[in-house]
PDB file of N, CA and C in Angstrom:
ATOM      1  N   UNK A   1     -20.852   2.017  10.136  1.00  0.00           N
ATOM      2  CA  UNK A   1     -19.442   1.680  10.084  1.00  0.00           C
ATOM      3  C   UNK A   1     -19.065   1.119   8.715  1.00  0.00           C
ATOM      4  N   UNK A   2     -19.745   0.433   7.896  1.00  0.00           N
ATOM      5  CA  UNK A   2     -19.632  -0.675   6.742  1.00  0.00           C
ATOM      6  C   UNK A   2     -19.708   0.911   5.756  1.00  0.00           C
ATOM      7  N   UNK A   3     -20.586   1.721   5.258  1.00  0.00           N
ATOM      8  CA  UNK A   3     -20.480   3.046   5.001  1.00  0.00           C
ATOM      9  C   UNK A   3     -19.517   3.887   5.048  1.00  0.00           C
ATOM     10  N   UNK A   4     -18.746   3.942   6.135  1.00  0.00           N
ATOM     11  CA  UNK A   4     -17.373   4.748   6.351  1.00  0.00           C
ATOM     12  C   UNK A   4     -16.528   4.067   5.785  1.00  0.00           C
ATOM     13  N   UNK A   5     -16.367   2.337   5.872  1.00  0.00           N
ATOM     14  CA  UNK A   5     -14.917   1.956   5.352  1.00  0.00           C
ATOM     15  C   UNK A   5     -15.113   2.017   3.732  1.00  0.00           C
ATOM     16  N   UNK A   6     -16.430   1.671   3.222  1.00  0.00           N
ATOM     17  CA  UNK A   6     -16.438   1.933   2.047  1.00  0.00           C
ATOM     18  C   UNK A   6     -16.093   3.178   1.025  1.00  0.00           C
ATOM     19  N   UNK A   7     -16.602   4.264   1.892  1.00  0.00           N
ATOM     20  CA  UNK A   7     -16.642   5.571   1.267  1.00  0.00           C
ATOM     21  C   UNK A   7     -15.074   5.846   1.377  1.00  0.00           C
ATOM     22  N   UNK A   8     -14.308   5.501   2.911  1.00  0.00           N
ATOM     23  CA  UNK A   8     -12.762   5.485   2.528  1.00  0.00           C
ATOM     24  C   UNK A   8     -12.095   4.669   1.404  1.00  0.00           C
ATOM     25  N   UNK A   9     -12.444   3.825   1.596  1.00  0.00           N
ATOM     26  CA  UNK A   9     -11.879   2.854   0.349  1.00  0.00           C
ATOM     27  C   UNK A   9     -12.072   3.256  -0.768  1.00  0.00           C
ATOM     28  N   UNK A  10     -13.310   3.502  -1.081  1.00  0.00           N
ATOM     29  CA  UNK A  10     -13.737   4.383  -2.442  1.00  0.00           C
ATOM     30  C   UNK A  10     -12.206   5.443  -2.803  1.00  0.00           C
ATOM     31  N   UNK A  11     -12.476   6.815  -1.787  1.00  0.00           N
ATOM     32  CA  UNK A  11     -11.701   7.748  -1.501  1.00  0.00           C
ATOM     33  C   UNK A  11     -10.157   7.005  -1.758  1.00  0.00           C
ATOM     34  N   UNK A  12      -9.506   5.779  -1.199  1.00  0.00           N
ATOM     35  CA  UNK A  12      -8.555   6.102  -1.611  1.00  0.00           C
ATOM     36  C   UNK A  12      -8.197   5.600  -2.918  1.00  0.00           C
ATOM     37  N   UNK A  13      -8.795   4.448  -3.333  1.00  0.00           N
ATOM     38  CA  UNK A  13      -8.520   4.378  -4.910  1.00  0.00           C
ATOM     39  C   UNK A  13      -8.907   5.878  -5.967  1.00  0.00           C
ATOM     40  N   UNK A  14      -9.794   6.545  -5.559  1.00  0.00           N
ATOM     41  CA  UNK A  14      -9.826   7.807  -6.252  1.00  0.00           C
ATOM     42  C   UNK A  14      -8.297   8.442  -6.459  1.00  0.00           C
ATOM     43  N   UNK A  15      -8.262   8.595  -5.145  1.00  0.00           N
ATOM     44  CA  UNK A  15      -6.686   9.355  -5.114  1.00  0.00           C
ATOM     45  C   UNK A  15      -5.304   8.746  -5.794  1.00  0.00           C
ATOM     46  N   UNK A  16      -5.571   7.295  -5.817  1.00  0.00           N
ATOM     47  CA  UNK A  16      -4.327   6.615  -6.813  1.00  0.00           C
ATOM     48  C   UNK A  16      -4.604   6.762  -7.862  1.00  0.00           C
ATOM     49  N   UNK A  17      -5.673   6.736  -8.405  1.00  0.00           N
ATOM     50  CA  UNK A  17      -6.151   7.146  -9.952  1.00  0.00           C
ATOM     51  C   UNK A  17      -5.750   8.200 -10.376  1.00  0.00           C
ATOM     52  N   UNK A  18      -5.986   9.123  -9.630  1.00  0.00           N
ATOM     53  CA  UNK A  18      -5.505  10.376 -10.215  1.00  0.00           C
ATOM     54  C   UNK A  18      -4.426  11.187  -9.659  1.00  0.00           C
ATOM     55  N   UNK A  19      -3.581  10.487  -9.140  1.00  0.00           N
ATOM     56  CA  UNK A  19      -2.563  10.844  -8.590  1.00  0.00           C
ATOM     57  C   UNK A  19      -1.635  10.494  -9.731  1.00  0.00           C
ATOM     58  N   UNK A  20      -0.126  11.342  -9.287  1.00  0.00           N
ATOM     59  CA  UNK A  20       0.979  10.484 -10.431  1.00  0.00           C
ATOM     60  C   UNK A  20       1.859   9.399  -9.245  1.00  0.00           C
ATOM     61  N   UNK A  21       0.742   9.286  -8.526  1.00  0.00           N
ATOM     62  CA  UNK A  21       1.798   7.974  -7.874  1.00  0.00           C
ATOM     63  C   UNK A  21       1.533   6.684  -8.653  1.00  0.00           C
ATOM     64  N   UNK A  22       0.321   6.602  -9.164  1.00  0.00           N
ATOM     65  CA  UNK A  22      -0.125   5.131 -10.057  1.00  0.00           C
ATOM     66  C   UNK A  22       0.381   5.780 -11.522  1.00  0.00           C
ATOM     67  N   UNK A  23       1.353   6.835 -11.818  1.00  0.00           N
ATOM     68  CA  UNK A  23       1.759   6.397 -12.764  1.00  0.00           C
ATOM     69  C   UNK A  23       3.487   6.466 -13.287  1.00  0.00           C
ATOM     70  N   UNK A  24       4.359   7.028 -12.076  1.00  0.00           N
ATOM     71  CA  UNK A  24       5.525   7.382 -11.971  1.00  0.00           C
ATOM     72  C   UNK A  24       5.838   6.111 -10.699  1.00  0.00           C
ATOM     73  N   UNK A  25       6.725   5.366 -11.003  1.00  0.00           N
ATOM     74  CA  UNK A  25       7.602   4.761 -10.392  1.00  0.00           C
ATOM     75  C   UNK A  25       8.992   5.037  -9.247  1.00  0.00           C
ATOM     76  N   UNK A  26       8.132   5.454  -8.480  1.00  0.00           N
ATOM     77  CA  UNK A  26       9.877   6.411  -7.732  1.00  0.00           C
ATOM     78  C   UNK A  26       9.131   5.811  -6.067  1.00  0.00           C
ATOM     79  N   UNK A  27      10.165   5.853  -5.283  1.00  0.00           N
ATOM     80  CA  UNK A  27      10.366   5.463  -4.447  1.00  0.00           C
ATOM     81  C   UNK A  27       9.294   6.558  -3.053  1.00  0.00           C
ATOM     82  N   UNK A  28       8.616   7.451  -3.499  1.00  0.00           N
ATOM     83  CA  UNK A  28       7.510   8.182  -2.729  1.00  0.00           C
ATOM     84  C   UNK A  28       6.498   7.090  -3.347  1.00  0.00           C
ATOM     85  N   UNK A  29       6.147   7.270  -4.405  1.00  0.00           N
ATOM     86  CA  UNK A  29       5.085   6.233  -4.775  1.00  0.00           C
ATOM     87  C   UNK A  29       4.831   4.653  -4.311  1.00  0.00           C
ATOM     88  N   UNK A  30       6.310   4.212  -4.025  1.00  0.00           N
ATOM     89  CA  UNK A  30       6.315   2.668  -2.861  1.00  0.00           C
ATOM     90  C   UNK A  30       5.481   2.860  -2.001  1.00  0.00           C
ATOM     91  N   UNK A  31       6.085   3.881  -1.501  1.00  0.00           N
ATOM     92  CA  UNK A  31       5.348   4.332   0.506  1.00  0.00           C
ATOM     93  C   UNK A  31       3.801   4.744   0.136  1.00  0.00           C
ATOM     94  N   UNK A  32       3.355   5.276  -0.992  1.00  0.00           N
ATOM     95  CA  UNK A  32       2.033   5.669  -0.889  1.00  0.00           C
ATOM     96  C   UNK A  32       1.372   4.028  -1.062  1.00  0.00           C
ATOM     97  N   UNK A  33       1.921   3.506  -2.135  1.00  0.00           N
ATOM     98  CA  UNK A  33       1.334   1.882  -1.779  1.00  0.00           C
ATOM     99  C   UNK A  33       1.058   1.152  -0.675  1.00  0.00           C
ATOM    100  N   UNK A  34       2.237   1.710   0.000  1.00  0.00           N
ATOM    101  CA  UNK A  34       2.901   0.734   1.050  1.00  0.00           C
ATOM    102  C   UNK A  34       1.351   1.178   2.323  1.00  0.00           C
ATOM    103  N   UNK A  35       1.459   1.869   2.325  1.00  0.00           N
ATOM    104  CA  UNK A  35       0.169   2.420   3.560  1.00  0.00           C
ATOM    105  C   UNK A  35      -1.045   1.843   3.737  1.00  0.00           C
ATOM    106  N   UNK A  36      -1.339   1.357   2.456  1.00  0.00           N
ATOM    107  CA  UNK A  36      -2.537   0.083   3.713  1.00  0.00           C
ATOM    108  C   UNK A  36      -1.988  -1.012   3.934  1.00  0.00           C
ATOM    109  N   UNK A  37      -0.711  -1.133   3.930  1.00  0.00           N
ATOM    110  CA  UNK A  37      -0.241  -2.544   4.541  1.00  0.00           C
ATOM    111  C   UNK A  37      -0.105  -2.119   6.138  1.00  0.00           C
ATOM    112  N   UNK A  38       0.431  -1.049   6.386  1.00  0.00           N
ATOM    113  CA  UNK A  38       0.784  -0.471   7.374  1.00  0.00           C
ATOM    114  C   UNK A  38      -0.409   0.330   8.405  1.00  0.00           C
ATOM    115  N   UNK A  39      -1.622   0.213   7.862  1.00  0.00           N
ATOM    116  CA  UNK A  39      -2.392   0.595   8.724  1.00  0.00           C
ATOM    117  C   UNK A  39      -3.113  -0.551   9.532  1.00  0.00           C
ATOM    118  N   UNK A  40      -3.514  -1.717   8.974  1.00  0.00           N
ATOM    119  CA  UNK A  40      -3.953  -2.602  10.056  1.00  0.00           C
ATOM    120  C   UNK A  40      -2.632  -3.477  11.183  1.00  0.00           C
ATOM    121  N   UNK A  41      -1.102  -2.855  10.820  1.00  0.00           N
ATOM    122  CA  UNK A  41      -0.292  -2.959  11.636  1.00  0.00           C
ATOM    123  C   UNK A  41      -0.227  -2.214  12.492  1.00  0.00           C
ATOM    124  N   UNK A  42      -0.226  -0.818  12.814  1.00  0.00           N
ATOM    125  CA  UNK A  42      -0.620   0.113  13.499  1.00  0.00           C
ATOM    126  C   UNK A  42      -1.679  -0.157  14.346  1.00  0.00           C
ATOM    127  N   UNK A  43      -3.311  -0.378  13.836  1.00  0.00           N
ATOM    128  CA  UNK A  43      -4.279  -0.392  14.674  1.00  0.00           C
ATOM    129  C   UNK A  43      -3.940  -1.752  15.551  1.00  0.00           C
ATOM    130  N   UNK A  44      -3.106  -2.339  15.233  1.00  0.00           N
ATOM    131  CA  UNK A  44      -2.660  -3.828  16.293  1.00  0.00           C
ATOM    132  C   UNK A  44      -2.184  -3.431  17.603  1.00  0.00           C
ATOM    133  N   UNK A  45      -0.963  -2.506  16.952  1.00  0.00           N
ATOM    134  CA  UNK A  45      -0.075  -1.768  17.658  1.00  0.00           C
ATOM    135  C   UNK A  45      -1.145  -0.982  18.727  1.00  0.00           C
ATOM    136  N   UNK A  46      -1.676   0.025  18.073  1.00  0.00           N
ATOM    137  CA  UNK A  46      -2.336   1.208  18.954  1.00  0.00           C
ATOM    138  C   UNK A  46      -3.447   0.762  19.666  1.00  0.00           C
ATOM    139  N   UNK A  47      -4.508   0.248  19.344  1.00  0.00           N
ATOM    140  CA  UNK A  47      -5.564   0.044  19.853  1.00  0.00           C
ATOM    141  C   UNK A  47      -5.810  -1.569  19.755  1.00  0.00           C
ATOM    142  N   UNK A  48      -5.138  -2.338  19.803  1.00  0.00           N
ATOM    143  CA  UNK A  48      -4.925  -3.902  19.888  1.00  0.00           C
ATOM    144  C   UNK A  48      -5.927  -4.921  18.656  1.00  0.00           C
ATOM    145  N   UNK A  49      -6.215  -4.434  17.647  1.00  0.00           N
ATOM    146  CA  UNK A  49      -6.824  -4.845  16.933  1.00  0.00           C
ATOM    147  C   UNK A  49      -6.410  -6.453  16.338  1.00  0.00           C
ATOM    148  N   UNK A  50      -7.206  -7.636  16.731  1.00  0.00           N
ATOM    149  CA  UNK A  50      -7.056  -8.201  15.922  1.00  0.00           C
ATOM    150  C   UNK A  50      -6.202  -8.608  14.160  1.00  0.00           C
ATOM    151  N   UNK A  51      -5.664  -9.089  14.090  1.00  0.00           N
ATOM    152  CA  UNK A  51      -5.010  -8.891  12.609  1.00  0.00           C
ATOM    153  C   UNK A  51      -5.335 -10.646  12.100  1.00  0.00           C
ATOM    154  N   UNK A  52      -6.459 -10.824  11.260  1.00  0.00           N
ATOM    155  CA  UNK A  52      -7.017 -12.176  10.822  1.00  0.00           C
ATOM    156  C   UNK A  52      -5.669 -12.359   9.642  1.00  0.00           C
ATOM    157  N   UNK A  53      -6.129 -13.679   9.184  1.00  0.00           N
ATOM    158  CA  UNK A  53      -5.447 -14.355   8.269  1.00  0.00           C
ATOM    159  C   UNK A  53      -5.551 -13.463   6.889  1.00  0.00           C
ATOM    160  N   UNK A  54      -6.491 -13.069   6.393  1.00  0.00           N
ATOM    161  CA  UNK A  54      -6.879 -12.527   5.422  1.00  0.00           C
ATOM    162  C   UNK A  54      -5.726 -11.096   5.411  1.00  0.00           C
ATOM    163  N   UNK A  55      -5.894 -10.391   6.398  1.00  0.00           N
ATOM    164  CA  UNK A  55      -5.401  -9.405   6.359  1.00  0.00           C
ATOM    165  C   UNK A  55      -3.373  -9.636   6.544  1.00  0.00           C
ATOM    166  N   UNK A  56      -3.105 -10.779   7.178  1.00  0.00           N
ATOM    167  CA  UNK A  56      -1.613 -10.904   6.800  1.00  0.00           C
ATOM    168  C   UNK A  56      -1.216 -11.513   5.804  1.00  0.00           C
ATOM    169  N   UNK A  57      -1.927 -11.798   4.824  1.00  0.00           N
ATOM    170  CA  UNK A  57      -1.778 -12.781   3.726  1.00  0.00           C
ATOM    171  C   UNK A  57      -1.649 -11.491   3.015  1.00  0.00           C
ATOM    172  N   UNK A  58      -2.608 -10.296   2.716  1.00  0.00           N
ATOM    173  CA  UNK A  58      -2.935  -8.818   2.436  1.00  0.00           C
ATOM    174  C   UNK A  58      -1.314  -8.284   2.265  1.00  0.00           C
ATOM    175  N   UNK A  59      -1.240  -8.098   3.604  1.00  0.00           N
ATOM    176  CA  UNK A  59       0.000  -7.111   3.914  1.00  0.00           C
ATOM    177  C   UNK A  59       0.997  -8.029   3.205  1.00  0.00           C
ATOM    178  N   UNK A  60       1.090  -9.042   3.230  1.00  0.00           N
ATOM    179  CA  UNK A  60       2.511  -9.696   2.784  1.00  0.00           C
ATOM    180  C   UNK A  60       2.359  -9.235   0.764  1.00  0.00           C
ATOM    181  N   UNK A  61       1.482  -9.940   0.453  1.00  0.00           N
ATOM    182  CA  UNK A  61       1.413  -9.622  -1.247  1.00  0.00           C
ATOM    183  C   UNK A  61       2.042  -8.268  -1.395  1.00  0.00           C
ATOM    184  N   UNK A  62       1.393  -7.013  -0.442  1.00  0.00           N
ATOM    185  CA  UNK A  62       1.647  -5.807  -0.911  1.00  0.00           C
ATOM    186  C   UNK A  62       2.770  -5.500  -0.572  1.00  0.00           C
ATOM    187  N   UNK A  63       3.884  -5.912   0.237  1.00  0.00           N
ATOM    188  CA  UNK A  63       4.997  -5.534   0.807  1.00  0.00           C
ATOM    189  C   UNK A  63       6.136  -6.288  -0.276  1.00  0.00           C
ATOM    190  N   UNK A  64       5.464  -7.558  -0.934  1.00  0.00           N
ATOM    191  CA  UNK A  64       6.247  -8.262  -2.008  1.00  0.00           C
ATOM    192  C   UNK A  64       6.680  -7.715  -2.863  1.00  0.00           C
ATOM    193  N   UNK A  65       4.896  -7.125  -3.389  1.00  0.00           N
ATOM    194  CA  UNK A  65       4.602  -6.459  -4.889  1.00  0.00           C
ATOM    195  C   UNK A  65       5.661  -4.676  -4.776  1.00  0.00           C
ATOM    196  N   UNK A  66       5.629  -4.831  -3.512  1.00  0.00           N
ATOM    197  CA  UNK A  66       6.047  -3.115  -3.772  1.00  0.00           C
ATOM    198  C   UNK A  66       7.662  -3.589  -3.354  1.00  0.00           C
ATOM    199  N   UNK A  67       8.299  -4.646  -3.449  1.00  0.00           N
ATOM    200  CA  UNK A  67       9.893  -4.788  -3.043  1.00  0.00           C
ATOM    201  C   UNK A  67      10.180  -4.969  -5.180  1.00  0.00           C
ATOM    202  N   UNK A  68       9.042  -6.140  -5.293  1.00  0.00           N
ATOM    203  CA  UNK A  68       9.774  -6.395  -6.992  1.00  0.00           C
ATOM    204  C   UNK A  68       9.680  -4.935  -7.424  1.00  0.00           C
ATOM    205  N   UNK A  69       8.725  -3.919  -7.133  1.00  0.00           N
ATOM    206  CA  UNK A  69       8.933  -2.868  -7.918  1.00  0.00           C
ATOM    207  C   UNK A  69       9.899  -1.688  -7.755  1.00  0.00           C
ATOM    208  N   UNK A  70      10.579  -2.211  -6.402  1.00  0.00           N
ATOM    209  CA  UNK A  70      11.609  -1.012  -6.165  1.00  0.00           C
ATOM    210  C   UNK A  70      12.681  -1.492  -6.897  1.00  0.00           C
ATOM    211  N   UNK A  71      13.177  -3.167  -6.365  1.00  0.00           N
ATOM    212  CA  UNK A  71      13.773  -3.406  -7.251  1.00  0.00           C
ATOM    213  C   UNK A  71      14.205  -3.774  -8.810  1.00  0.00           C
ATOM    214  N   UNK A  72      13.235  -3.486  -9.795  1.00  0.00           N
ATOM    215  CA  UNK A  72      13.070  -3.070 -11.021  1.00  0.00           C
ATOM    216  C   UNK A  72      13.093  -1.807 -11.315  1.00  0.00           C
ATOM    217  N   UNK A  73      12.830  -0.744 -10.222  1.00  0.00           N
ATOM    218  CA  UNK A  73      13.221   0.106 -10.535  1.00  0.00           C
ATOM    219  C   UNK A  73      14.589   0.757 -10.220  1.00  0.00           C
ATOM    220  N   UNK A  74      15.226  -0.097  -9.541  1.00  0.00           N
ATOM    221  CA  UNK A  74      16.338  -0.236  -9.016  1.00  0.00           C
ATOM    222  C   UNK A  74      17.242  -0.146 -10.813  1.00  0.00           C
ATOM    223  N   UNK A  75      17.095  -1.598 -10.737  1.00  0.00           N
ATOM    224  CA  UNK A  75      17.835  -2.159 -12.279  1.00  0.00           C
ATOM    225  C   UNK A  75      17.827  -0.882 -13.340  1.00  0.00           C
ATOM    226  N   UNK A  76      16.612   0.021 -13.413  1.00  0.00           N
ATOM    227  CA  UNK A  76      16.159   0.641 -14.299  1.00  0.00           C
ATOM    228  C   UNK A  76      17.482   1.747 -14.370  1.00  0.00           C
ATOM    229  N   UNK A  77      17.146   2.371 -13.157  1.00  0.00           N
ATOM    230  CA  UNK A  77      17.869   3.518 -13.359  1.00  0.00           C
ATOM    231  C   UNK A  77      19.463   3.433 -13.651  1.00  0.00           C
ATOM    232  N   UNK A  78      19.695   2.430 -12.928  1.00  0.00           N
ATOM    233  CA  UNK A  78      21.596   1.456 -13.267  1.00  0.00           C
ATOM    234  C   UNK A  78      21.325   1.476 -14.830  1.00  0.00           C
ATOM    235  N   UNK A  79      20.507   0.950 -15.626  1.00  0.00           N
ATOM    236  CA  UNK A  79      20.513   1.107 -16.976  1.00  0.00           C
ATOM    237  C   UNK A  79      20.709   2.427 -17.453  1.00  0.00           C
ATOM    238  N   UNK A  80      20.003   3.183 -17.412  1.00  0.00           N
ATOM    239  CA  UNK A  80      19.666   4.558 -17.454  1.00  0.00           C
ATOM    240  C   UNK A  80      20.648   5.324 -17.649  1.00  0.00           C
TER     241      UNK A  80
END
């Protein structure tokens, strides 16, 4: 099990690396962020999973980090 989450985890920072979501700012690229906040909300939801401290402290940073960046990119394009 410790093997699988790793090799996913691995897997998905691969895919932000070389994706143009880690390097274009647009509002598809939020939501691709946004998705591991949203998956240990789900497994709560679906299959009743526990959700520790660690992991809502998690989801909150990333739901922050990805609001300042919509809204900067907000400002941006009003400039623009």
């Amino acid at each position: 099990m410790v093997l699988y989450k790793c090799l996913c985890n691995w897997w998905w920072f691969c895919v932000l690396l070389f994706s143009n979501a880690a390097r274009r700012r647009s509002m598809a690229s939020l939501v691709f962020f946004i998705k591991p906040a949203l998956a240990p909300i789900l497994a709560m939801i679906l299959i009743h999973e526990r959700l520790t401290t660690n992991m809502v402290i998690g989801i909150i940073v990333i739901i922050l980090g990805s609001v300042v960046s919509f809204i900067d990119n907000q400002r941006q394009q009003v400039v623009s």
